[in-house]
N, C-alpha and C. Protein backbone atom coordinates (compact mmCIF):
# COMPACT_ATOMS: atom_id res chain seq x y z
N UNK A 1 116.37 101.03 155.48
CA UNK A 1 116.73 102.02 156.49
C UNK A 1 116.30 103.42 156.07
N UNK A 2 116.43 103.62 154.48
CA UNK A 2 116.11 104.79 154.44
C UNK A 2 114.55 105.20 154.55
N UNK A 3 113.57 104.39 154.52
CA UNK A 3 112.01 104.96 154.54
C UNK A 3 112.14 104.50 156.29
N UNK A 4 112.71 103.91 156.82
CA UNK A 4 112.46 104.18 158.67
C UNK A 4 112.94 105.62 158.66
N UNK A 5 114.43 106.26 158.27
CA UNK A 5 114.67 107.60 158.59
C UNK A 5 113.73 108.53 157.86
N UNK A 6 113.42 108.43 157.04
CA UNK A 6 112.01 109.15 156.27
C UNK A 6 110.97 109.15 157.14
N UNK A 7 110.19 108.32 157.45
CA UNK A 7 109.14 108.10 158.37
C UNK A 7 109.17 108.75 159.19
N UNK A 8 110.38 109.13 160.32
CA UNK A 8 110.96 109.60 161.60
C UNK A 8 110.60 111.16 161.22
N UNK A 9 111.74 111.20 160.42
CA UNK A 9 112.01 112.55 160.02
C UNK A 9 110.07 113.51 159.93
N UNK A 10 109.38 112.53 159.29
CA UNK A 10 108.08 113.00 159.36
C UNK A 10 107.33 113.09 159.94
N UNK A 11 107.78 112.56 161.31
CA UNK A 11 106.98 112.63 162.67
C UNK A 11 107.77 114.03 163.21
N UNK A 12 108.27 114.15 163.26
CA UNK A 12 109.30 115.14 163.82
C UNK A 12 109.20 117.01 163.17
N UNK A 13 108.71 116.46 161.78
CA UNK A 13 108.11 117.61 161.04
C UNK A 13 107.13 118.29 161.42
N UNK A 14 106.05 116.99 161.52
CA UNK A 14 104.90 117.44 162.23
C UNK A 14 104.51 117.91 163.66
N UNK A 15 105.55 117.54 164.47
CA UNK A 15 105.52 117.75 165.89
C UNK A 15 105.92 119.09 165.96
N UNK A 16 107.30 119.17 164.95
CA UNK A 16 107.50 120.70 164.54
C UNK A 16 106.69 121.87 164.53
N UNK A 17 105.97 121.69 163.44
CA UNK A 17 105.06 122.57 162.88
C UNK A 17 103.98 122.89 164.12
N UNK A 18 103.33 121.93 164.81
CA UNK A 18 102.71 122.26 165.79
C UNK A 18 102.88 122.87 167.03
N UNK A 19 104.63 122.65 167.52
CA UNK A 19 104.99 123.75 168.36
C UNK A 19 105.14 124.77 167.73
N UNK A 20 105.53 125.12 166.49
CA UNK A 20 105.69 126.32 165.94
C UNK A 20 107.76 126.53 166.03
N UNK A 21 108.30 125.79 165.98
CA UNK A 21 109.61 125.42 166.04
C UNK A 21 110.16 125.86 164.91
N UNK A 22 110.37 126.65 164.77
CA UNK A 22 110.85 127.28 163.85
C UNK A 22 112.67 127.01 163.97
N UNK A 23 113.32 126.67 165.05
CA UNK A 23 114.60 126.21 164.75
C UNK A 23 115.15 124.74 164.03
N UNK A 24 113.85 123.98 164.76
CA UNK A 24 114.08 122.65 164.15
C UNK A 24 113.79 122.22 162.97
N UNK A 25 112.46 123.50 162.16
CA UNK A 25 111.97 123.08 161.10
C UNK A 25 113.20 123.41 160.44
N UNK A 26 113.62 124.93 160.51
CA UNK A 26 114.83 125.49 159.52
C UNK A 26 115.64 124.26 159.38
N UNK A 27 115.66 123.21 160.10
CA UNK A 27 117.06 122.39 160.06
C UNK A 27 116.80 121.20 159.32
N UNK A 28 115.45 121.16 159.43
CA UNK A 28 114.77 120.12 158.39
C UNK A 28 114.82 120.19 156.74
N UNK A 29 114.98 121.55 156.47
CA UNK A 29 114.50 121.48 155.30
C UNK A 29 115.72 121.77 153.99
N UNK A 30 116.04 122.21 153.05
CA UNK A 30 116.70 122.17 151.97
C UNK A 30 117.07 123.62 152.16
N UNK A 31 118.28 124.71 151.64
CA UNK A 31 118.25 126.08 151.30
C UNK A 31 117.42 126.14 150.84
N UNK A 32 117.05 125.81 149.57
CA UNK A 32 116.24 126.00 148.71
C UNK A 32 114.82 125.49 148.42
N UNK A 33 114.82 125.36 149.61
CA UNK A 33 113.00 124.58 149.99
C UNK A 33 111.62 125.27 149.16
N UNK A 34 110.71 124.91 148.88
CA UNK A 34 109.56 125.56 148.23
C UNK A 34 108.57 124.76 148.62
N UNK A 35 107.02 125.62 149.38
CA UNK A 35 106.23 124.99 149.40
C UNK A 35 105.00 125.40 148.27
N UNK A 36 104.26 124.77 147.69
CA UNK A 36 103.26 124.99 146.60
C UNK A 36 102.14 124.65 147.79
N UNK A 37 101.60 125.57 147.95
CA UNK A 37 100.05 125.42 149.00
C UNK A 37 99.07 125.24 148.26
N UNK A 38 97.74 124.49 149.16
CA UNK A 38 96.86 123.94 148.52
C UNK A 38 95.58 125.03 147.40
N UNK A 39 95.92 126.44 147.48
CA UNK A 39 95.40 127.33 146.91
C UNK A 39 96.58 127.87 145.25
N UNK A 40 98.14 127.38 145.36
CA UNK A 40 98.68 127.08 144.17
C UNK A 40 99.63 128.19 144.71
N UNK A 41 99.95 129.04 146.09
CA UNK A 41 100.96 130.08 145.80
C UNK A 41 101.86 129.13 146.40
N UNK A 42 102.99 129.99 146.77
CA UNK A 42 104.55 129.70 146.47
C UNK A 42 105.58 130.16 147.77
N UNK A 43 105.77 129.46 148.73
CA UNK A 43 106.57 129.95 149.38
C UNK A 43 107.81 129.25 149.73
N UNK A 44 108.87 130.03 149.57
CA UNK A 44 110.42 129.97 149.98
C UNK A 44 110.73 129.72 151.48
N UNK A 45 111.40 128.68 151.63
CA UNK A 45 112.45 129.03 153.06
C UNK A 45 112.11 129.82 153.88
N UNK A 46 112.34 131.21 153.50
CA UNK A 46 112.18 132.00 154.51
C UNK A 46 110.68 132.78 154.66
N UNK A 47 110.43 132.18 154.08
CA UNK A 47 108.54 132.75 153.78
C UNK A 47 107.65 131.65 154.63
N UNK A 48 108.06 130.51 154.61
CA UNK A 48 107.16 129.74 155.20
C UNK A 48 107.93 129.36 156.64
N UNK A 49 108.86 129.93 156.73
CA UNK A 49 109.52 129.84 158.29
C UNK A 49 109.02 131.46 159.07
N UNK A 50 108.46 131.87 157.91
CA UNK A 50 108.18 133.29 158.55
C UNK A 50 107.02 133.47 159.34
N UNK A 51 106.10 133.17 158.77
CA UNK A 51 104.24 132.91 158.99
C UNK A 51 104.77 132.44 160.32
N UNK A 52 105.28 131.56 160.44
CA UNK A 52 105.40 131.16 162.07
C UNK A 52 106.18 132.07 162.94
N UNK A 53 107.27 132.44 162.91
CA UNK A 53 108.02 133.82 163.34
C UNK A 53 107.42 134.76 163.82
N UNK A 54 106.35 134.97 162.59
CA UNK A 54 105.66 136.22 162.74
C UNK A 54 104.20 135.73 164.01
N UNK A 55 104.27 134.84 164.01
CA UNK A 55 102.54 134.19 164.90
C UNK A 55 101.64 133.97 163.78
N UNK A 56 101.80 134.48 162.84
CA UNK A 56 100.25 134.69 162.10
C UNK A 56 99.67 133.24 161.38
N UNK A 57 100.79 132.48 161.50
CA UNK A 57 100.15 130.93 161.58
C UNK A 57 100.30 130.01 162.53
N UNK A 58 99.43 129.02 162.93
CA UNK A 58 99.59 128.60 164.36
C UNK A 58 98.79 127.54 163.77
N UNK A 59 99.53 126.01 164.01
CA UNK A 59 99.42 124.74 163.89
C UNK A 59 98.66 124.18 165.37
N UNK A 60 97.94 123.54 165.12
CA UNK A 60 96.88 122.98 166.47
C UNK A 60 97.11 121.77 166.44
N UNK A 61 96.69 121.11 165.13
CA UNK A 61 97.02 119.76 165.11
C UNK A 61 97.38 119.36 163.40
N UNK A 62 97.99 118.33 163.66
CA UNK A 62 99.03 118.08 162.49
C UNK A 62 99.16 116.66 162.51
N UNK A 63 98.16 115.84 161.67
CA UNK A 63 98.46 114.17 161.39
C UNK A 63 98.79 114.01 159.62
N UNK A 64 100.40 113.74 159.72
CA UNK A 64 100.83 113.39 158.98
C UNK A 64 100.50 111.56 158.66
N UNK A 65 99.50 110.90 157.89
CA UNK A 65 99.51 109.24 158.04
C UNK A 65 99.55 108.88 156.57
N UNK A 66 99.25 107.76 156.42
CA UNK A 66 99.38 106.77 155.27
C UNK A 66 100.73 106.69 154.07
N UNK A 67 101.33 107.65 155.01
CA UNK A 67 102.53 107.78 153.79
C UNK A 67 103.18 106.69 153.15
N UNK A 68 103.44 106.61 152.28
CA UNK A 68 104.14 106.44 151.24
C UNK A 68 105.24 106.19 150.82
N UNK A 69 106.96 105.82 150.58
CA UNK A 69 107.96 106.65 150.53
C UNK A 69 108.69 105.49 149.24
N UNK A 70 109.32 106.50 148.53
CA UNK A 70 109.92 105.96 147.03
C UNK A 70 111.42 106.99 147.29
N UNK A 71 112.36 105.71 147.31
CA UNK A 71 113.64 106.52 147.54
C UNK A 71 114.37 106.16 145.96
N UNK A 72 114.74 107.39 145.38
CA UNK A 72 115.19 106.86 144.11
C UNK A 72 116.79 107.20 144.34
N UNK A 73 117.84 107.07 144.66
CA UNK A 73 118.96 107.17 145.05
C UNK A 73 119.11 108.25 146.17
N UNK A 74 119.65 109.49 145.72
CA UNK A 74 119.96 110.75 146.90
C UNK A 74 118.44 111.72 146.83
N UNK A 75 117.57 111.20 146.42
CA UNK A 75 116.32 111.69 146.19
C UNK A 75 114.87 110.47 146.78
N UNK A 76 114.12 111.19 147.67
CA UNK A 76 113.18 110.32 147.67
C UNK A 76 111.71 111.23 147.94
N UNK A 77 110.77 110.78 147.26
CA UNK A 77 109.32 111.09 147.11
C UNK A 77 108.19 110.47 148.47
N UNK A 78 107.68 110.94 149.48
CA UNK A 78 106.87 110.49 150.62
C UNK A 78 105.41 111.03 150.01
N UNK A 79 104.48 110.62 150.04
CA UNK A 79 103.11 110.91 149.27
C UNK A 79 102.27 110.36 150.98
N UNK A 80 101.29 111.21 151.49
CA UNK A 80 100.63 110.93 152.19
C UNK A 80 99.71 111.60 152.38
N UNK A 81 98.48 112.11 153.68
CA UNK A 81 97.85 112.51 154.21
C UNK A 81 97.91 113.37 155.47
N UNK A 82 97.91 114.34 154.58
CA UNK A 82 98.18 115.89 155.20
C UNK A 82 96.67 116.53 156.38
N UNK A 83 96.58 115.97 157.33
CA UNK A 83 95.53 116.38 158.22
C UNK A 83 95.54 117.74 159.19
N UNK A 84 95.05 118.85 159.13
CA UNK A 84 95.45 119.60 159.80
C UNK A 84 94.46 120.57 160.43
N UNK A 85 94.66 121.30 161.62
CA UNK A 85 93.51 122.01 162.13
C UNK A 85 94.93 123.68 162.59
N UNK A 86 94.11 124.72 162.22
CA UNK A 86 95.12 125.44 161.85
C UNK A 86 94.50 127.25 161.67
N UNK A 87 95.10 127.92 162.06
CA UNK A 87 94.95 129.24 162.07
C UNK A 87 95.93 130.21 161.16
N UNK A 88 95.63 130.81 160.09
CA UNK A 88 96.51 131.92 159.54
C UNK A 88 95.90 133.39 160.13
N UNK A 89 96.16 134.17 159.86
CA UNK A 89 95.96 135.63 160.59
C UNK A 89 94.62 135.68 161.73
N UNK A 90 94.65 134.34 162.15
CA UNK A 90 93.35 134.72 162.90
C UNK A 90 91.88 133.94 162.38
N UNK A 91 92.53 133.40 161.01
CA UNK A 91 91.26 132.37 160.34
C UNK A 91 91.87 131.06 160.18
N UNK A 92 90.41 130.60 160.52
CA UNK A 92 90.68 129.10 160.66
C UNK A 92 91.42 128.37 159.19
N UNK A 93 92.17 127.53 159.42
CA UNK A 93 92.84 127.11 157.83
C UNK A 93 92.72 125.40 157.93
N UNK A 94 92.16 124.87 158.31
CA UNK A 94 91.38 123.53 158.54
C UNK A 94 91.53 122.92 157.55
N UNK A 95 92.34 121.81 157.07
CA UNK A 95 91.95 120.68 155.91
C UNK A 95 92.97 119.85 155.41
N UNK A 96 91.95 118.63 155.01
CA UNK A 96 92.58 117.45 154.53
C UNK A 96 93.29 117.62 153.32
N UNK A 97 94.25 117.12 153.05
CA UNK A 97 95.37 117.44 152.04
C UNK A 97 96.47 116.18 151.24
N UNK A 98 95.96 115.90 150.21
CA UNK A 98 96.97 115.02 149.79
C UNK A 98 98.18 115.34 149.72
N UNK A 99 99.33 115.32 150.12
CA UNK A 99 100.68 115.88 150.24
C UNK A 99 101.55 115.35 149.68
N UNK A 100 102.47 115.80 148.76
CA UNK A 100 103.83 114.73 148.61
C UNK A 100 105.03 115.88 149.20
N UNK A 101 106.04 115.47 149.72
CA UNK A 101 106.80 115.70 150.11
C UNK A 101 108.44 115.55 149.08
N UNK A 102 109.06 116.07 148.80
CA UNK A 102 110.60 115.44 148.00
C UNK A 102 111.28 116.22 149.04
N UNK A 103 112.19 115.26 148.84
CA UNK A 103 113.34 115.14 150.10
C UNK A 103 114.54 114.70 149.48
N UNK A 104 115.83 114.92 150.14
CA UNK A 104 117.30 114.87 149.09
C UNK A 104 117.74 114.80 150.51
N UNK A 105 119.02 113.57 150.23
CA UNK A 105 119.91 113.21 150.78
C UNK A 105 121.30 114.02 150.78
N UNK A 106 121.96 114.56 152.07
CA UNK A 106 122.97 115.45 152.01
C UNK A 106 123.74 114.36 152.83
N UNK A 107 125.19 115.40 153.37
CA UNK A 107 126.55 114.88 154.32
C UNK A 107 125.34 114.96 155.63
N UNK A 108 123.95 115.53 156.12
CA UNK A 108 123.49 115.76 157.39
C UNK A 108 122.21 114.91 157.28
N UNK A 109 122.45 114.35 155.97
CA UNK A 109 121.09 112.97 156.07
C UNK A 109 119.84 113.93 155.22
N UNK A 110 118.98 113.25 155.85
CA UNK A 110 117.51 114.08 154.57
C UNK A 110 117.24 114.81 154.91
N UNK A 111 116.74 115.81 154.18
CA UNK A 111 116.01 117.02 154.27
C UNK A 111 115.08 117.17 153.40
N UNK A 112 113.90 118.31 153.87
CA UNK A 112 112.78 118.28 152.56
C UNK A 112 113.19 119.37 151.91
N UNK A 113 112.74 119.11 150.47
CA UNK A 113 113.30 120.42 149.74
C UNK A 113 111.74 120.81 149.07
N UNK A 114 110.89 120.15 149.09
CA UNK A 114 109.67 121.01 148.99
C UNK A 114 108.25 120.06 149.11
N UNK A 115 107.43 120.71 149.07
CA UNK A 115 106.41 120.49 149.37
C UNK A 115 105.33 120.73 148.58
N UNK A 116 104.09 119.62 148.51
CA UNK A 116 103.14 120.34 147.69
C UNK A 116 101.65 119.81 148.51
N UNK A 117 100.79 120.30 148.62
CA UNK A 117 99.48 120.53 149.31
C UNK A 117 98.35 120.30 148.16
N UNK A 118 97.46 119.55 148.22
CA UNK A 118 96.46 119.00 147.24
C UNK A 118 95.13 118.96 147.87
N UNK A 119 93.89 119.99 147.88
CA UNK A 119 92.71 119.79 148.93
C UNK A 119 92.56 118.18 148.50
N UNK A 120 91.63 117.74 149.29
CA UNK A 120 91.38 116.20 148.90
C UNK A 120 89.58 116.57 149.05
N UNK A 121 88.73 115.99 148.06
CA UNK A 121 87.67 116.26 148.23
C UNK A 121 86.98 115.02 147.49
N UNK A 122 85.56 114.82 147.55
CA UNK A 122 84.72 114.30 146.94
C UNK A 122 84.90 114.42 144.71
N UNK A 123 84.66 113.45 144.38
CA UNK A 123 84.73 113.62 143.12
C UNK A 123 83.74 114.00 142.66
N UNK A 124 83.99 115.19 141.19
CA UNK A 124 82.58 115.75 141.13
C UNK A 124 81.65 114.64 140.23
N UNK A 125 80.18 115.83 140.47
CA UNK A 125 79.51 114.98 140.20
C UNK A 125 79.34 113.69 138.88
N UNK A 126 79.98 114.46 137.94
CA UNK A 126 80.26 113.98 136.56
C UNK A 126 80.98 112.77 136.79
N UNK A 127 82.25 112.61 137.61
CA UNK A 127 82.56 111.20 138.08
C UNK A 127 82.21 110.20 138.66
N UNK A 128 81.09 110.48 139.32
CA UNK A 128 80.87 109.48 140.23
C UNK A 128 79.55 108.22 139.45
């Protein structure tokens, strides 16, 4: 039951983010939420509920797939594929993203408490 309410919850994120819902996301997430973006900065709760507040980020499209989900008691880990087409101040912010998600179980069910963003790219040349 708990990776069906996980799953949900992550459709609902994403539908979020693309209206720009800033009431429903706030309700999604942890006080103490943190996202680590795919460039390595750092935003809080009210920092990444802000960008949207403010307009200056604007979600187009948002496919959250292949996820993942590892529930280790009141804690569980969702690892997936972060797809997105996307505008910050007016520039395009376009890209595929390995994502994991941690999420904690409260009295109001799950919430995410942070986030982390991973570009996903070709391996370099030395690997392949």
């Amino acid at each position: 039951m708990d990776t069906a309410e996980i799953a949900e919850l992550g459709k609902r994120w994403a539908a979020a983010e693309v209206a720009g819902d800033t009431d429903t996301l706030g309700g999604m997430v942890a006080d103490e939420f943190r996202l680590v973006g795919p460039l390595g900065f750092v935003l809080d709760r009210e920092q990444w509920l802000g960008r949207y507040q403010s307009g200056a980020l604007a979600t187009l499209r948002l496919d959250w797939r292949d996820v993942e989900v590892r529930v280790h008691g009141d804690t569980a880990i969702a690892i997936g594929v972060h797809d997105q087409e996307a505008t910050h101040q007016g520039n395009r912010v376009d890209g595929t993203f390995r994502a994991t998600h941690v999420l904690v179980r409260g009295e109001g069910g799950w919430r995410i408490a942070g986030m982390h963003l991973s570009p996903m790219g070709e391996p370099p040349a030395f690997a392949r």
